[in-house]
Protein backbone atom coordinates (compact mmCIF):
# COMPACT_ATOMS: atom_id res chain seq x y z
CA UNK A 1 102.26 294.25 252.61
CA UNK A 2 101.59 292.12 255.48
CA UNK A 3 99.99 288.34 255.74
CA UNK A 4 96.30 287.38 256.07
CA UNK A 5 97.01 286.66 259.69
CA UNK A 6 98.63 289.69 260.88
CA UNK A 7 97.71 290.39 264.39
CA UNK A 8 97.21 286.76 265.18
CA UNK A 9 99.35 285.05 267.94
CA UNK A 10 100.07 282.10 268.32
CA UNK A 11 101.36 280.01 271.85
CA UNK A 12 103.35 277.56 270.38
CA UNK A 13 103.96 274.75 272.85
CA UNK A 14 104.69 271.26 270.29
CA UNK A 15 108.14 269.93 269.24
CA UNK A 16 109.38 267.71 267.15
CA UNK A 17 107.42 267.98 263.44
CA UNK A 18 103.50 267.67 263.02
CA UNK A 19 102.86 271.04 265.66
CA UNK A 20 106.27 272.76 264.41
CA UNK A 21 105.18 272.34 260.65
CA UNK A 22 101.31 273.86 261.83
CA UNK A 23 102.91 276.86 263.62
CA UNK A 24 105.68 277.66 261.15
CA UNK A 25 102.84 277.60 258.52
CA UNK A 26 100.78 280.11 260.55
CA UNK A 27 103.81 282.10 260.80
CA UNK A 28 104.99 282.58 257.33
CA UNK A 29 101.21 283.56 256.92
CA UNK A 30 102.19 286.42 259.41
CA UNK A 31 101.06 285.39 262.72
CA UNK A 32 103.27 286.25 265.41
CA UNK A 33 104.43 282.68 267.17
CA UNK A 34 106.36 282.25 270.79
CA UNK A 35 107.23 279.05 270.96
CA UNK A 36 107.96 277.56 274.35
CA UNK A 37 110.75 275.27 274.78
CA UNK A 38 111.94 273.34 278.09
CA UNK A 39 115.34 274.72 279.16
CA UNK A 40 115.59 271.33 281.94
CA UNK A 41 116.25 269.72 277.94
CA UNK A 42 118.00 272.40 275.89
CA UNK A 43 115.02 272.77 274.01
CA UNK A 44 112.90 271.09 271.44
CA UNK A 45 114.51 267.31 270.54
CA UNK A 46 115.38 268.25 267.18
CA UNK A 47 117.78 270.81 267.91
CA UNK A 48 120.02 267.91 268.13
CA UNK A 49 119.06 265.99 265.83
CA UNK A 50 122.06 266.38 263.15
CA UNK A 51 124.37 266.73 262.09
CA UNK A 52 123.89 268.73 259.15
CA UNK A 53 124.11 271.77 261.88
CA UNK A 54 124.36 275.83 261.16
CA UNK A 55 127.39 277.02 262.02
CA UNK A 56 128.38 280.26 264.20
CA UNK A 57 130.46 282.68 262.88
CA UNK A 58 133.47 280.71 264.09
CA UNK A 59 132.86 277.58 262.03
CA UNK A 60 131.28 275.71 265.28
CA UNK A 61 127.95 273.90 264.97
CA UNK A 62 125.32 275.86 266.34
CA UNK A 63 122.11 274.23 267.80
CA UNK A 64 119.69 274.86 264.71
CA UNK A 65 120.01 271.25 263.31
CA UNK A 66 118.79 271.03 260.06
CA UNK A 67 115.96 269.40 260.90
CA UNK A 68 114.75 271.81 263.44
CA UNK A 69 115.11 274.50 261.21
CA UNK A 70 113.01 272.79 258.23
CA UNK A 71 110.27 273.64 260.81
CA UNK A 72 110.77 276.53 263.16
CA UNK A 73 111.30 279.81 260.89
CA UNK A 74 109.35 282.69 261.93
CA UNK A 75 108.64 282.14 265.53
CA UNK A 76 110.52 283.56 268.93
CA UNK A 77 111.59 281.00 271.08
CA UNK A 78 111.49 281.62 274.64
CA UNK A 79 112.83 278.82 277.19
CA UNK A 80 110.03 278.29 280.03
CA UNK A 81 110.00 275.53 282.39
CA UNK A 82 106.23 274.06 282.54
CA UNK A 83 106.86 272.25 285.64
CA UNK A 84 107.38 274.97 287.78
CA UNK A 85 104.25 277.26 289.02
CA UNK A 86 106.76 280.45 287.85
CA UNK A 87 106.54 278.91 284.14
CA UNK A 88 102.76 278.14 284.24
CA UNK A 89 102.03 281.59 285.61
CA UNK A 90 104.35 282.77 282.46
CA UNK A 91 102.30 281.05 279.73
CA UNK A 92 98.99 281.57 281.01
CA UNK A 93 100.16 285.54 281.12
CA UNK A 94 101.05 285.33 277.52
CA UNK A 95 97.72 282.90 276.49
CA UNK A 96 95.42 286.02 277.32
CA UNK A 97 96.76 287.80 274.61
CA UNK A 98 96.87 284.76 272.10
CA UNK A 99 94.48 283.25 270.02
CA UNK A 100 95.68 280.42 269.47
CA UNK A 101 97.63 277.55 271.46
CA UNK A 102 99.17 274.44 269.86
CA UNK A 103 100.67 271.24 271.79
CA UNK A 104 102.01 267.73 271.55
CA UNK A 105 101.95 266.32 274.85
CA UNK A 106 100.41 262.73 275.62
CA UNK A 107 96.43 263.17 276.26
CA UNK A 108 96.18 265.02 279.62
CA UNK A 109 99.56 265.31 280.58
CA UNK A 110 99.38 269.37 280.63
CA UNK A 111 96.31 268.70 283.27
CA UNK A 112 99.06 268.59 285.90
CA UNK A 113 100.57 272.14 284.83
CA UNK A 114 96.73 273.55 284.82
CA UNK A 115 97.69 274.31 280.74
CA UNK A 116 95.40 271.38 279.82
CA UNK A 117 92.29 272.74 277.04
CA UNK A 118 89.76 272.57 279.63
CA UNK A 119 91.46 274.51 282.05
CA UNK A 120 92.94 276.99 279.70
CA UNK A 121 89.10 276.93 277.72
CA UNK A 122 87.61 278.20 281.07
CA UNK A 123 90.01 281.01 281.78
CA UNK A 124 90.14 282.12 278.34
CA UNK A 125 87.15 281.32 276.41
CA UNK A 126 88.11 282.74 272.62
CA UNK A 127 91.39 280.79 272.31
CA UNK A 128 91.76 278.32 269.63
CA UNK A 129 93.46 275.14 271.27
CA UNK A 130 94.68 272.87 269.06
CA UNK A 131 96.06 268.87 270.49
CA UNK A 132 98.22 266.63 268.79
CA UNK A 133 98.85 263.43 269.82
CA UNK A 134 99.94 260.00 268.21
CA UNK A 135 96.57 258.07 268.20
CA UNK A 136 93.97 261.21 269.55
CA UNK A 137 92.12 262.02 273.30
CA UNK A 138 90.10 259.04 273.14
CA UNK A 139 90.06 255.54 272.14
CA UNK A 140 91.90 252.36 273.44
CA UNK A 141 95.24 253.93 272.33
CA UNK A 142 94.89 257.06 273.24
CA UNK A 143 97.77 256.77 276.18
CA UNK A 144 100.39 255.18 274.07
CA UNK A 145 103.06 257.83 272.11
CA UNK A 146 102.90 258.39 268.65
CA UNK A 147 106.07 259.03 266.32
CA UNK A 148 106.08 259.53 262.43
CA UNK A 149 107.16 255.83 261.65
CA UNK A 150 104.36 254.28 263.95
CA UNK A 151 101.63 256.45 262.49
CA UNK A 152 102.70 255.30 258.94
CA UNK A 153 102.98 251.79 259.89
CA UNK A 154 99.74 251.41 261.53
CA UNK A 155 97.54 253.38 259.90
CA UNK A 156 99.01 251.21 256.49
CA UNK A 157 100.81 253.59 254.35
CA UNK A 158 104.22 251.33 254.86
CA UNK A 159 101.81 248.24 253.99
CA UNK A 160 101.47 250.26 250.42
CA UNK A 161 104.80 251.51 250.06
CA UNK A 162 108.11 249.40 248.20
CA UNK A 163 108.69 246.85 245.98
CA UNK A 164 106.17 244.07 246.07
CA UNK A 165 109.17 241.33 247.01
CA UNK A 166 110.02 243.60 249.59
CA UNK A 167 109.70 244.62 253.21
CA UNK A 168 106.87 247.36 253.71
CA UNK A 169 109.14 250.86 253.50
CA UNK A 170 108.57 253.97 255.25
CA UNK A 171 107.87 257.52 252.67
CA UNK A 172 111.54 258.96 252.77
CA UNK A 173 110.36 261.79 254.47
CA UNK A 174 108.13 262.47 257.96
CA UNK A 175 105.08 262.69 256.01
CA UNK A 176 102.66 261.34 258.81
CA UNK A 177 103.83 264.05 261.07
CA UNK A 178 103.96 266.80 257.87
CA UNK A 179 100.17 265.91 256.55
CA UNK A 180 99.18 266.16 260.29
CA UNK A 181 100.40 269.30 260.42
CA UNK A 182 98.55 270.70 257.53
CA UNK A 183 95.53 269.33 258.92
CA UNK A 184 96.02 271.54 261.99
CA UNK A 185 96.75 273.81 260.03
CA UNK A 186 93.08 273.67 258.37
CA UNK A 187 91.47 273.23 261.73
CA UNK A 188 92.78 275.86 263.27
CA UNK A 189 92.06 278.45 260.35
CA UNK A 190 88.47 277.27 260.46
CA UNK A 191 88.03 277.41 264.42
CA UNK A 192 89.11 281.14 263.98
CA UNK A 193 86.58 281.90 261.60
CA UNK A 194 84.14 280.22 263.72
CA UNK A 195 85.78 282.69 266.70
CA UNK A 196 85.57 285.47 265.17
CA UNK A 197 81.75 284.71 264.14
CA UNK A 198 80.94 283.60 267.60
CA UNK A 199 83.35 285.29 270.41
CA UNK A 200 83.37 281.37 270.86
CA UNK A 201 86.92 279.28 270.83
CA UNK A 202 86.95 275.79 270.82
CA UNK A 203 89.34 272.31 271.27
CA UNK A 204 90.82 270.59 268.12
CA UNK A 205 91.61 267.23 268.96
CA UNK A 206 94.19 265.73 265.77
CA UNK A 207 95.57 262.52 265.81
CA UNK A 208 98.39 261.47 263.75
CA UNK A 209 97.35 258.07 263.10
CA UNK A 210 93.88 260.16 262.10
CA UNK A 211 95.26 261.95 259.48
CA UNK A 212 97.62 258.88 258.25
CA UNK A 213 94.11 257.12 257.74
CA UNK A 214 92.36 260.20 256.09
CA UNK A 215 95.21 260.48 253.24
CA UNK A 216 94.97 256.85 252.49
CA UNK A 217 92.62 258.41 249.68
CA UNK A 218 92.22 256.44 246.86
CA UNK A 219 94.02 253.13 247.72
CA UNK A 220 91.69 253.49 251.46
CA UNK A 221 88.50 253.64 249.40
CA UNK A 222 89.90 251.06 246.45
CA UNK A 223 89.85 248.79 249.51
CA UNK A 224 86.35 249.90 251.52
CA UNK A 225 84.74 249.64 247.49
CA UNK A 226 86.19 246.24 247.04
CA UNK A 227 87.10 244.32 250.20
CA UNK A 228 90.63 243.58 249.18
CA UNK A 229 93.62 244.20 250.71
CA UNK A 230 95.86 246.11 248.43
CA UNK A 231 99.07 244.68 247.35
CA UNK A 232 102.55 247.02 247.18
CA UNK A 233 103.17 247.86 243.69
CA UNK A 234 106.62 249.71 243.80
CA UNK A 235 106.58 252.45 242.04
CA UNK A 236 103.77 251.78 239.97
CA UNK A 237 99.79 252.24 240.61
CA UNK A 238 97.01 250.90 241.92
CA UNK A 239 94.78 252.26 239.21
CA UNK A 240 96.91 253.23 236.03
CA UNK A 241 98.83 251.99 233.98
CA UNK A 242 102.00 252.26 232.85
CA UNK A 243 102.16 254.93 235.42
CA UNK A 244 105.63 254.11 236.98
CA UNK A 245 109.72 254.00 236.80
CA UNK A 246 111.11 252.94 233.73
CA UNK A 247 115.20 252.50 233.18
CA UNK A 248 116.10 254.26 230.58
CA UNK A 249 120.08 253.90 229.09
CA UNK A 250 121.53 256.25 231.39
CA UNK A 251 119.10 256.74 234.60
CA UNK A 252 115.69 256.69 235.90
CA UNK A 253 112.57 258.05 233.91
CA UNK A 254 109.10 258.72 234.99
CA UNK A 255 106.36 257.40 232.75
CA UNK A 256 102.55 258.51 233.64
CA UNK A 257 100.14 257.53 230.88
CA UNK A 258 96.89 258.59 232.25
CA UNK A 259 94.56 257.87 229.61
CA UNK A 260 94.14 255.81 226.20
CA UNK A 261 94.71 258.15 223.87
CA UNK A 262 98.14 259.25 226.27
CA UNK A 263 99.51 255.12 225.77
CA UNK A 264 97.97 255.26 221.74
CA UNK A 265 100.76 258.23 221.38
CA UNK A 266 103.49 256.38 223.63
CA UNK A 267 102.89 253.19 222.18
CA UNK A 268 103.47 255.09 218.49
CA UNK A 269 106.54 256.82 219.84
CA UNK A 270 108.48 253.45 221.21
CA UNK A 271 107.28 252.08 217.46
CA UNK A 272 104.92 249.45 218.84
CA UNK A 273 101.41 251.34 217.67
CA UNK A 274 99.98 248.15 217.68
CA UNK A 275 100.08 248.04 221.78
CA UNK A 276 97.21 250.59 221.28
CA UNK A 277 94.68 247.89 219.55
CA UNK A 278 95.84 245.07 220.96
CA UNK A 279 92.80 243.86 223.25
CA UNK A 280 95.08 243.08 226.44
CA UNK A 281 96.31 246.89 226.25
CA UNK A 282 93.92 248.80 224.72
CA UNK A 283 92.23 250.02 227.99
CA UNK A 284 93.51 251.13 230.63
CA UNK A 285 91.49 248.53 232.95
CA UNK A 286 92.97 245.55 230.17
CA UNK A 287 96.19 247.19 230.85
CA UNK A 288 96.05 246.70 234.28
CA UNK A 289 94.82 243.28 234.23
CA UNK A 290 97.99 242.68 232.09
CA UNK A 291 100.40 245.05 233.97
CA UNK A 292 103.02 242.38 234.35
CA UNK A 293 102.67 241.24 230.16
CA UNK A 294 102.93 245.22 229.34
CA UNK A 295 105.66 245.96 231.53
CA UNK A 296 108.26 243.09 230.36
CA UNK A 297 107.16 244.11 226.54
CA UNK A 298 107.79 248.14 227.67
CA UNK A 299 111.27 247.95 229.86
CA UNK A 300 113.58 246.29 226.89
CA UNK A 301 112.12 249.26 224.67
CA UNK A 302 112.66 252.26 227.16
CA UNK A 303 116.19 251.27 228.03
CA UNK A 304 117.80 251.85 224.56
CA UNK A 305 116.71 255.48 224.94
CA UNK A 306 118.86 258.05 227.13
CA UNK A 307 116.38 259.83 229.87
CA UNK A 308 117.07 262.65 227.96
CA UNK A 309 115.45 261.15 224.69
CA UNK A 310 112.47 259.83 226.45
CA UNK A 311 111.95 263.26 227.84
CA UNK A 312 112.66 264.97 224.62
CA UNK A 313 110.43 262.37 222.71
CA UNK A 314 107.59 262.12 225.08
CA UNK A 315 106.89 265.62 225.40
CA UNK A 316 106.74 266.35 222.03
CA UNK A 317 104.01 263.70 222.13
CA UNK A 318 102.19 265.09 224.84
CA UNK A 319 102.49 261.99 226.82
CA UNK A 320 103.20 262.90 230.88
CA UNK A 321 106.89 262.18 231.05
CA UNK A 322 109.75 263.42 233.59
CA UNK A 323 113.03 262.85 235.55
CA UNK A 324 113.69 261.76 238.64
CA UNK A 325 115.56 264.29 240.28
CA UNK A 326 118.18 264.24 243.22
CA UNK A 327 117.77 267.00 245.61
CA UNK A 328 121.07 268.99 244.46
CA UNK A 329 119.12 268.42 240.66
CA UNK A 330 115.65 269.37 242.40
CA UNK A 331 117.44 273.04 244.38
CA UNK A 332 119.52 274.09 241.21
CA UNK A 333 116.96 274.16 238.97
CA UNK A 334 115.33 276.86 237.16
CA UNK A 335 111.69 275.84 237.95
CA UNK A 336 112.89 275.66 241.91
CA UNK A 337 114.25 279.19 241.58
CA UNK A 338 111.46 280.87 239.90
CA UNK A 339 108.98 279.71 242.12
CA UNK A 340 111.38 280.92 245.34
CA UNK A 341 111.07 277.44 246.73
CA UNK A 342 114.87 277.92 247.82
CA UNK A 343 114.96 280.82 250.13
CA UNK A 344 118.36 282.13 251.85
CA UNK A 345 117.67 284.16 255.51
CA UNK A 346 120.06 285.74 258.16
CA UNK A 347 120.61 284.31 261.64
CA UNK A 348 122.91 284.86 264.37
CA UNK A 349 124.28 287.98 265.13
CA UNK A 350 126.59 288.51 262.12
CA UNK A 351 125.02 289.89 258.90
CA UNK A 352 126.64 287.75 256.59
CA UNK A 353 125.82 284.07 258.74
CA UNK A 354 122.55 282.99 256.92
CA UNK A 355 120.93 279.25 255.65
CA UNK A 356 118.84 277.90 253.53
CA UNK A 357 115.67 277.11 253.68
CA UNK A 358 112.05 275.14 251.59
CA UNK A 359 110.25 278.07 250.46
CA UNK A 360 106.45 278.06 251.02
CA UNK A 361 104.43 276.83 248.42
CA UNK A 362 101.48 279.26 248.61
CA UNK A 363 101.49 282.06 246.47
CA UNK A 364 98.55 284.97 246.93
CA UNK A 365 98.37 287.84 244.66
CA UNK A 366 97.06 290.08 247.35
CA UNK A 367 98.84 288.69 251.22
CA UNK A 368 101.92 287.18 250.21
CA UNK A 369 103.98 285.06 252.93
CA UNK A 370 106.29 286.58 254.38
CA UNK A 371 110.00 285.35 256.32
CA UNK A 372 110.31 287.58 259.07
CA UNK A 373 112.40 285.47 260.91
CA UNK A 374 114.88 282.44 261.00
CA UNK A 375 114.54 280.04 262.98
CA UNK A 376 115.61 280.98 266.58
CA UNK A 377 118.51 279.48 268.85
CA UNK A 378 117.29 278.37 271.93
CA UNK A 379 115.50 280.46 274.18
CA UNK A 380 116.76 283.79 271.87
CA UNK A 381 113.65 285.89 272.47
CA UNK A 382 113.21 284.74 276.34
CA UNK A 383 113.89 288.19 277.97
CA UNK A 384 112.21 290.31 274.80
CA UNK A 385 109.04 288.30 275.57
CA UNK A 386 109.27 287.79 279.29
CA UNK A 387 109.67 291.62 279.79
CA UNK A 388 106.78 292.54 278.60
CA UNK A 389 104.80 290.46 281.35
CA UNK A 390 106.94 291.92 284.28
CA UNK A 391 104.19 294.39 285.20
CA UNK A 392 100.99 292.50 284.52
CA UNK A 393 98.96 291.39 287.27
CA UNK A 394 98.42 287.74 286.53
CA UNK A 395 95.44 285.71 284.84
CA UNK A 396 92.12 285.00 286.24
């Protein structure tokens, strides 16, 4: 069987996360990606950003970092330097065959290299050219650089996130860069439809800071609806409650009553049925008016129980309950392994070197993903793709 985008190739030219993420996606949905990476700097930046590295067969660390490998799986990687007019003629040679080109550079810094959209638009009119960048093409901030942590501090998801006596906290993970990824992702699949409708490519202009506004979702509209500012909340939410973090006798629990009749059934199960009528609980919008009041009355009950009972208790009464996992918890688990969310590939040159890998989440019961290939050392693939251009003539 082979992907939905089989025969589609794509000119990887981004580093770093948000384009990475778009292109591995496109890959693992079987599009063929070259990703072009600047031998003057070893490569894309997070090839050294570790440790945790893989290691070669001797032991030694390797340059796939961790982090560049959460990101870079399925895809050649062929060093070309940009700068030069050898390296431009090189990717233009390979965009004629390519549908698709993704970057990350600062607005109109490729218009020097002649690899900017409207150059590479002209000479090849079908390509799908997507453009990351921190704040977009236009605007007053267009020209300033745009990293994960920025775009989640000022497009206000840090201003949401930690406890509400706290300092505004960063999502553990690059999720600005990750989200604006999948939003490439999106754009790009529906520019190729539009292609292959019209003969008729187009420019995608994404901006991190864009996308970091877009999945503000509910707490962006429970502030355009109401004209307040929302306050940080921890762990619990804007909208529900108790929908939060409990302490339970020996760890952490999840709580996430999402109804009336869901805290009627907790309420019985903690012995307090009377919560249910009592007029500063019974609704969910009395409950959070009184969040504070319910919570002090809830936490004393919770922590007598083991997370184990509150699971064990909660589920039997159909009230939303659950752990909160560590990662060596979340990757040993028998939900984790049935779903093949933990996936094991070989690199290198020896059979038995391999790592492991995030599964991908899609599942299609006709075009399954497919992992072709690990993530590449530097410049691997340079003379298996450069070869093939040797006898071409050149672009227009």
């Amino acid at each position: 069987m082979s992907g939905p985008l089989k025969g589609i190739k794509v000119l990887d030219l981004s580093r770093i996360l948000a384009g990475p993420t778009a292109t591995q996606l496109l890959g693992d949905l079987g599009a063929e990606v070259i990703k072009i990476e600047n031998p003057v700097t070893a490569g894309d930046d997070t090839r050294s950003w570790g440790p945790p590295f893989a290691l070669d067969a001797s032991g030694a660390p390797t340059d796939l970092s961790a982090y560049f490998m959460c990101a870079n799986r399925n895809k050649k990687s062929v060093a070309i330097d940009i700068s030069t007019k050898a390296g431009q003629k090189q990717v233009k040679l390979l965009a004629e065959n390519a549908d698709i080109i993704v970057e990350n550079f600062k607005p109109g810094a490729l218009r020097k290299y002649g690899l900017d959209y409207g150059t590479m638009l002209e000479a090849f009119p079908r390509l799908v050219y997507c453009s990351i960048s921190g704040f977009g093409q236009t605007g007053p901030n267009s020209s300033k650089p745009g990293y994960d942590l920025m775009a989640q501090g000022y497009g206000g998801i840090m201003s949401l996130t930690g406890a509400p006596d706290g300092e505004p906290m960063k999502v553990g993970v690059g999720v600005a860069d990750v989200m604006c990824g999948m939003y490439a992702t999106v754009g790009i699949l529906a520019a190729l439809r539009h292609r292959d409708h019209t003969g008729e490519g187009q420019h995608i202009d994404l901006a991190l800071v864009d996308t970091q506004v877009a999945w503000l979702v509910n707490q962006g509209v429970n502030y355009l609806t109401s004209g307040k500012v929302p306050e940080r909340h921890g762990n619990g939410h804007p909208n529900i409650a108790p929908y939060q973090v409990f302490r339970a006798l020996d760890g952490d629990v999840i709580v996430a009553v999402g109804n009336d009749t869901q805290f009627q059934r907790f309420a019985h199960w903690l012995g307090v049925a009377d919560l249910a009528t009592d007029p500063m609980f019974a609704t969910n919008p009395a409950r959070l008016e009184n969040r504070d009041a319910l919570t002090s009355l809830l936490e004393p009950l919770i922590i007598r129980h083991s997370v184990q009972a509150v699971l064990d208790g909660l589920e039997a009464g159909n009230v939303p309950v659950g752990p909160v996992n560590t990662l060596d918890t979340v990757f040993a688990s028998d939900q984790v392994a049935a779903r093949e969310m933990k996936i094991t590939m070989t690199t290198g040159a020896e059979a038995d070197q391999t790592v492991d890998l995030i599964g991908n989440p899609l599942k299609f019961s006709k075009t399954p993903v497919s992992y072709r290939r690990a993530p590449p050392t530097f410049g691997q693939h340079t003379a298996e793709v450069l070869d093939t251009l040797s006898n071409h003539s050149g672009p227009p």
